[in-house]
Every structure is written in C-alpha cells, then in structure tokens.
Protein backbone atom coordinates (compact mmCIF):
# COMPACT_ATOMS: atom_id res chain seq x y z
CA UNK A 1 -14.04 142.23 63.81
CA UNK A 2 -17.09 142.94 65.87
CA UNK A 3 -17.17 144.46 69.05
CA UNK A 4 -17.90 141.59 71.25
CA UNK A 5 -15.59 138.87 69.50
CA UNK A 6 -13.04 141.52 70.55
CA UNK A 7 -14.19 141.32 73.94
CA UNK A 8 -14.26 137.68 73.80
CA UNK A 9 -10.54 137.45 72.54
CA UNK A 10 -9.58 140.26 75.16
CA UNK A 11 -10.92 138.21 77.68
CA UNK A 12 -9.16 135.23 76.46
CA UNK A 13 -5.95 136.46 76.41
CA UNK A 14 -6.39 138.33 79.85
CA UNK A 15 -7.32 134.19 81.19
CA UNK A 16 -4.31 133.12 79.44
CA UNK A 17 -1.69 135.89 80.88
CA UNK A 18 -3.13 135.19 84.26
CA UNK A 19 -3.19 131.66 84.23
CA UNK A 20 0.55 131.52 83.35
CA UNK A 21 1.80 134.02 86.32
CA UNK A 22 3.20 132.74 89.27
CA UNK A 23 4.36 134.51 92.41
CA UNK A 24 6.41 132.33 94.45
CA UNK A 25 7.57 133.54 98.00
CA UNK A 26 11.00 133.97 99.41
CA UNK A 27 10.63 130.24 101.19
CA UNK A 28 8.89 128.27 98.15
CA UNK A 29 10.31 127.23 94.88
CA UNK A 30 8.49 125.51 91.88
CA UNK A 31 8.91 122.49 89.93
CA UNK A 32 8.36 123.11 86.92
CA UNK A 33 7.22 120.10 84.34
CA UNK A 34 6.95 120.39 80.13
CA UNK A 35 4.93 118.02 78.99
CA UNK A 36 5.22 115.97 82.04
CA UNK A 37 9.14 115.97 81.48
CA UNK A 38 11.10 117.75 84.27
CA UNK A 39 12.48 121.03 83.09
CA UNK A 40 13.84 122.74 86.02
CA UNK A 41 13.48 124.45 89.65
CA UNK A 42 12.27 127.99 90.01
CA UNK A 43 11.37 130.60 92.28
CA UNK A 44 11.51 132.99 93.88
CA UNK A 45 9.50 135.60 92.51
CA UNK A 46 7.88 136.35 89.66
CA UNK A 47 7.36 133.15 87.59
CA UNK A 48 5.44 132.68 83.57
CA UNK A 49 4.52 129.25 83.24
CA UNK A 50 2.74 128.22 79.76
CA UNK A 51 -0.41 127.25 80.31
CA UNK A 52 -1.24 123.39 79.32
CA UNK A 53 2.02 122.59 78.40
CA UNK A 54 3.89 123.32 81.46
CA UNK A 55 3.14 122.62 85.39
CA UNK A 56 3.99 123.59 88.49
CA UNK A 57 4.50 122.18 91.72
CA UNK A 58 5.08 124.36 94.87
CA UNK A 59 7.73 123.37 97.32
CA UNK A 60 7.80 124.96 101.05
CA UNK A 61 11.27 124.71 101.82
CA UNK A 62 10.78 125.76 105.78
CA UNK A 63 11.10 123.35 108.66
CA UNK A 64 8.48 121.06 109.12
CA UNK A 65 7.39 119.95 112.68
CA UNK A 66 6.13 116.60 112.54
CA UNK A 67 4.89 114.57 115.50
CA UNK A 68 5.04 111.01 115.69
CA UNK A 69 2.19 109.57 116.73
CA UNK A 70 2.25 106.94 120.47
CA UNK A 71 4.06 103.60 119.30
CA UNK A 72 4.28 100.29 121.33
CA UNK A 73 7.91 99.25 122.15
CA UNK A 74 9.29 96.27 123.56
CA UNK A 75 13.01 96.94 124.80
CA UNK A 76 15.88 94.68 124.80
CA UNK A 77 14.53 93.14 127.96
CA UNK A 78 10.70 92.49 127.43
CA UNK A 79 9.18 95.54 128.89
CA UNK A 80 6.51 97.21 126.97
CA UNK A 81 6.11 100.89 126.87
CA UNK A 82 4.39 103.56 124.59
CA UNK A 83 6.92 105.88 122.74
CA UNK A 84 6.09 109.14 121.08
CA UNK A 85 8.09 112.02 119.10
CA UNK A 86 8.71 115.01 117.33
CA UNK A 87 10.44 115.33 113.85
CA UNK A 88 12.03 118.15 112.97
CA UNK A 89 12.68 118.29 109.00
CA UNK A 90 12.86 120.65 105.60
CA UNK A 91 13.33 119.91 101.94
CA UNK A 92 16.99 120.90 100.74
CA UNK A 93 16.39 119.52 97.21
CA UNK A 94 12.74 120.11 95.46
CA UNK A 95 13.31 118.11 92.71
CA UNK A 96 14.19 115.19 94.45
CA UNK A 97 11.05 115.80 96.68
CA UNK A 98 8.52 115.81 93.80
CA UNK A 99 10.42 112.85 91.49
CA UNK A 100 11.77 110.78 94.06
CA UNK A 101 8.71 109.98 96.36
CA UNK A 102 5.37 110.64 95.74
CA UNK A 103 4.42 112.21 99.31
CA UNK A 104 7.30 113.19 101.06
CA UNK A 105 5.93 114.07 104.46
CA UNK A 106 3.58 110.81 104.47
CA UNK A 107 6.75 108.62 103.54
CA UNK A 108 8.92 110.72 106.26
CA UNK A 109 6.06 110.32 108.57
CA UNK A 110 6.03 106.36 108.79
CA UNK A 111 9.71 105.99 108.26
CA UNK A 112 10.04 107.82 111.66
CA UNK A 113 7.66 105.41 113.13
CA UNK A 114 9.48 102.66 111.92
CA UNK A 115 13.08 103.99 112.75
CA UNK A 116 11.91 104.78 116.11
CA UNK A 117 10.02 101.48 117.21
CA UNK A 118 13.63 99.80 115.74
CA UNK A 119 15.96 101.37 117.86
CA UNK A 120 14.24 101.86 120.86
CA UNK A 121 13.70 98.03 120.29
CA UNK A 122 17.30 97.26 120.66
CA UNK A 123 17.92 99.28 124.21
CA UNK A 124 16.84 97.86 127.94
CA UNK A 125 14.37 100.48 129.75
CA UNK A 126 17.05 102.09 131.68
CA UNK A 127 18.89 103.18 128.65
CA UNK A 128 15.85 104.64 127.40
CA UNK A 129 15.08 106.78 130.57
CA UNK A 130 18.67 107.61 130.79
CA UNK A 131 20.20 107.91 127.63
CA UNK A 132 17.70 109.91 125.93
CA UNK A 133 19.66 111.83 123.98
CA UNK A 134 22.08 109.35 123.01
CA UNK A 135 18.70 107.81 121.28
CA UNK A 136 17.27 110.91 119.86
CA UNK A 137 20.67 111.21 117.69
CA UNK A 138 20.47 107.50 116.83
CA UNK A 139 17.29 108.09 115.42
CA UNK A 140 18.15 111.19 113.33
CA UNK A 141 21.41 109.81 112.06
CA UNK A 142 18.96 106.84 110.55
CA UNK A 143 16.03 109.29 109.24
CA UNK A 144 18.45 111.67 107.59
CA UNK A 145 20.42 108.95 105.98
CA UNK A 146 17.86 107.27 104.46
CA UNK A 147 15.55 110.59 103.87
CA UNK A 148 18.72 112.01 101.88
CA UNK A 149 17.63 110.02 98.40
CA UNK A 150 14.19 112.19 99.00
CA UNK A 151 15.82 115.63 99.29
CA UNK A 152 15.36 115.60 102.89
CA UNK A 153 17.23 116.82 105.63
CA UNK A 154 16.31 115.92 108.81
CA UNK A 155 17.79 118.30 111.26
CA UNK A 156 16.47 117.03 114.93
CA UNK A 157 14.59 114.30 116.73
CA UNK A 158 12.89 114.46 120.27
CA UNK A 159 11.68 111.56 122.11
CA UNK A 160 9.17 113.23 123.98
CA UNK A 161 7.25 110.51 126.34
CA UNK A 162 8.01 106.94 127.44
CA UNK A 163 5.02 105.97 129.25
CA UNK A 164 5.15 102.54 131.41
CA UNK A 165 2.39 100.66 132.60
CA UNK A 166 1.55 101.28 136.50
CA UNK A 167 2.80 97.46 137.49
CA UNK A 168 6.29 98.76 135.89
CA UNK A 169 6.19 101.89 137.33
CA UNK A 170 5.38 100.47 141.00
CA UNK A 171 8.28 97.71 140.19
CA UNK A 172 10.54 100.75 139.45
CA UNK A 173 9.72 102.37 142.59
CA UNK A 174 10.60 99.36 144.62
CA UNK A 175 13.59 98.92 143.19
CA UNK A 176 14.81 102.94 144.11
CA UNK A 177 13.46 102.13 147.62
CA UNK A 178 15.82 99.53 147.91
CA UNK A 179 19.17 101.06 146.39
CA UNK A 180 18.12 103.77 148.54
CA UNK A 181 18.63 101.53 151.05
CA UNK A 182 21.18 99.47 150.24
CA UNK A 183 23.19 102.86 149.65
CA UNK A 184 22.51 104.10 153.30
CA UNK A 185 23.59 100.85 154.98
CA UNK A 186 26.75 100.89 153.00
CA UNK A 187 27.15 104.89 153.77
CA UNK A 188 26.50 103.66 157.57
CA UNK A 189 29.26 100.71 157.20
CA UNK A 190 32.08 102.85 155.81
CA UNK A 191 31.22 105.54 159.03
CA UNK A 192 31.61 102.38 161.17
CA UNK A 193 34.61 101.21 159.76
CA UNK A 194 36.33 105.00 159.67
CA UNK A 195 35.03 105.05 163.54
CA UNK A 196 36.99 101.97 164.60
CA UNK A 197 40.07 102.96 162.65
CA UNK A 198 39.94 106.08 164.40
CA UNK A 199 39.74 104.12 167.81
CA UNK A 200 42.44 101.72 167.14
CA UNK A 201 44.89 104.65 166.35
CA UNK A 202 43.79 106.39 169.56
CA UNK A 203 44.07 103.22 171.67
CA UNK A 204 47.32 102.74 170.25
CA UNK A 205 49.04 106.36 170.66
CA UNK A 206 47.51 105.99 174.38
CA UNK A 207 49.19 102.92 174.86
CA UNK A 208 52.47 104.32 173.63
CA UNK A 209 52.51 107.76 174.96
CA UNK A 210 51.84 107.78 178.90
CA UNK A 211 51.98 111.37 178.98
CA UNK A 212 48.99 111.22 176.69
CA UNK A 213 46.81 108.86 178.68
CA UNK A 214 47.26 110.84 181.87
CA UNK A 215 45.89 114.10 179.70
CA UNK A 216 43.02 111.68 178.84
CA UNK A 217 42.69 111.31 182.76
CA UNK A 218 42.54 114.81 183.56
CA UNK A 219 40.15 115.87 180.81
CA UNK A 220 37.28 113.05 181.52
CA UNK A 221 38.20 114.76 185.60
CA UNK A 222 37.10 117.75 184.23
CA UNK A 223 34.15 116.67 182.53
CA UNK A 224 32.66 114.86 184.72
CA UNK A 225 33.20 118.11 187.15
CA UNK A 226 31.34 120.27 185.15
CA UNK A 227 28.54 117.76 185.56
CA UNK A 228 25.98 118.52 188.47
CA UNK A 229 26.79 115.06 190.51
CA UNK A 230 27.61 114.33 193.93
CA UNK A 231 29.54 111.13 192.56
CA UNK A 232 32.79 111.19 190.97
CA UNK A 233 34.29 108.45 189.35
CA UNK A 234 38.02 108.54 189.22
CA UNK A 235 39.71 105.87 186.73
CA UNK A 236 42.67 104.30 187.27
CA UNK A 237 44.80 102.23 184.82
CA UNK A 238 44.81 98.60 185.05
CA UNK A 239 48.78 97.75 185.49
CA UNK A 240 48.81 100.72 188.61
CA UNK A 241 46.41 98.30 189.87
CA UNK A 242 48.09 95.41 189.46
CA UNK A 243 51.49 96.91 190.91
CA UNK A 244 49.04 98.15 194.42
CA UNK A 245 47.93 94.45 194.61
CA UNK A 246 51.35 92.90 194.13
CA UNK A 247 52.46 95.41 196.68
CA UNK A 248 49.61 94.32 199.41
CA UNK A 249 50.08 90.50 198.53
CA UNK A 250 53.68 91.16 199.16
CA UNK A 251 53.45 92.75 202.46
C-alpha cells in the first residue's frame, strides 16, 4: 500500500474516532438513537457514539428561567389588565423531553401563557393584587401537572406585573380615599360613643356619692384659682337652691 492511500485511510479513521466521541458535562445527558430507534440515556462523561448509525441529542438538565411575555386579562369582574411572568423549570426525564414533545421549552413557553391568562381569568382584581401568591402556586400546580407527561418539572412561578389602565388606577385611588374616610368617621364615632359612656358613669357616681360631687366642687375652686381672673365663679347644686328658695318663699 502506497504511502499516501495510507495517509488517506489514517486520516479516515482519525475522522471516524473523532466523530464518534462525545464529552458530555456534569449537567447534560444524551439521547442516544440507533437507527432512529431509542436506545438509551447517557452521560456524563466520556461518550462513543457510532457514527451514521447512532445519534445524539444533548439535554441541559439545569433550571431554565423563562419569562412570559405581557398577556391581556380580563378578571372575574370585567377589568382588563396586562399580566406578565417568570417560569422557573428543568428537565427531570430526557427521554421524555426528546420523544414526548418536539420542543419542550416552546411547548412550556405557551402553555404558561395559556395557564396564566386562565386562572387569572377566574379571580376579581383585588384577589389578584392581594393574593398573589395564592395565584403564583395555582399556576405552578397546573404547569407541572400537565408538563409532567414532557419530563418536566416545573419548580416555581412569579407573577411579576399587573399593570391597570390609568382610568382603573384613578378609580382605585378614589375608592382608598373613601375607606380612608369612612374608617376615620367610624374611628371618630366609637371615641364619641366611649366619651359619653364615660360621662354617664361619672354623672351617675356624682349623683350617688355626695361626698364625690363636693370633691368635684373643690377641684374646679382650685382651677379656676390658678387662673389669672378677677372673677370667680362658684357653682352651686341645683336642689341647695331649691331648698334656699323654699326657705325665702316660706318666710
């Protein structure tokens, strides 16, 4: 054999050797096909694949951060806002990510958009701005259910902007003006009502307890002393009043 068919198979063989090595890394795994059969998952490492008869597919198994993109929402009660989110997902089972869908993060992708236009769909605005978490778990529950015949898990969801239109938000404002409101008259009422109970029960221990209405007497004498008047206004109680007239009239 001459010297350059030699070469020529060298070379060959060198192709063929290289063409069949495959280093996978710690977080990727490979699907490996034989004649377009599935044979099994591999990796990591160092992997021989033979060349034409078998492929490979790479898998990344690490969490994938998705964002959903801004998606009109009408709640429960006919208000319509824009809704965007973040997906947090990985693949748990290659095979079923290769076989069972033929893009897994395009088909996760619009099944989040979906899932989250449904149930935000099905809650009034205040539970959105309120119960925010409540809805991120409703969402995930859905997307990893349904994600789970792809070989997906989806670990978290984040609803991360409900936008209103300015009419709404101005409507919203009004309506915290006025509970603000309504909460300080009713704050003012229940002081109002404590401060009449509170002067009932003194009225009536006065009227009961002599002693203690003459110790009302001399404290008003003593503040009105400390004041700097030249007029002093003593007060007297009605029925001594009434006994000094009776007294006169009878005389």
């Amino acid at each position: 054999m001459s010297a350059p068919v030699l070469y020529v198979v060298l070379v060959l063989v060198l192709l063929f050797f290289a063409s069949a090595i495959r280093i996978l890394r710690e977080y990727q795994r490979g699907v490996v096909f034989t004649l377009g059969r599935f044979w099994r998952v591999k990796g990591p490492g160092f992997i021989i694949i033979i060349p034409i008869v078998q492929q490979m597919v790479r898998v990344d198994l690490r969490t994938v951060v998705m964002d959903v993109p801004t998606q009109d929402v009408i709640s429960h009660d006919n208000v319509s806002v824009k809704v965007n989110a973040v997906v947090y997902f990985r693949v748990i089972d290659p095979e079923k990510a290769i076989i069972q869908v033929e893009n897994f993060y395009m088909a996760t992708s619009e099944l989040a958009q979906t899932t989250l236009r449904s149930v935000l769909g099905q809650h009034e605005l205040d539970e959105m701005l309120a119960e925010r978490e409540r809805l991120n778990l409703d969402v995930q529950n859905i997307l990893d259910r349904q994600t789970d015949a792809w070989g997906i898990k989806v670990s978290n969801v984040e609803i991360k902007h409900i936008d209103l239109d300015e009419s709404m938000v101005r409507a919203i404002a009004k309506q915290a003006e006025a509970e603000r409101v309504r909460r300080a008259k009713v704050i003012h009422a229940l002081g109002e009502m404590e401060a009449s109970e509170k002067l009932l029960e003194a009225a009536r221990t006065l009227s009961e307890q002599s002693e203690a209405m003459q110790l009302r007497y001399l404290q008003t004498l003593t503040e009105i002393a400390g004041e700097k008047s030249n007029v002093i206004v003593f007060p007297l109680p009605i029925d001594i009043i009434e006994k000094v007239t009776e007294k006169i009239k009878s005389s």
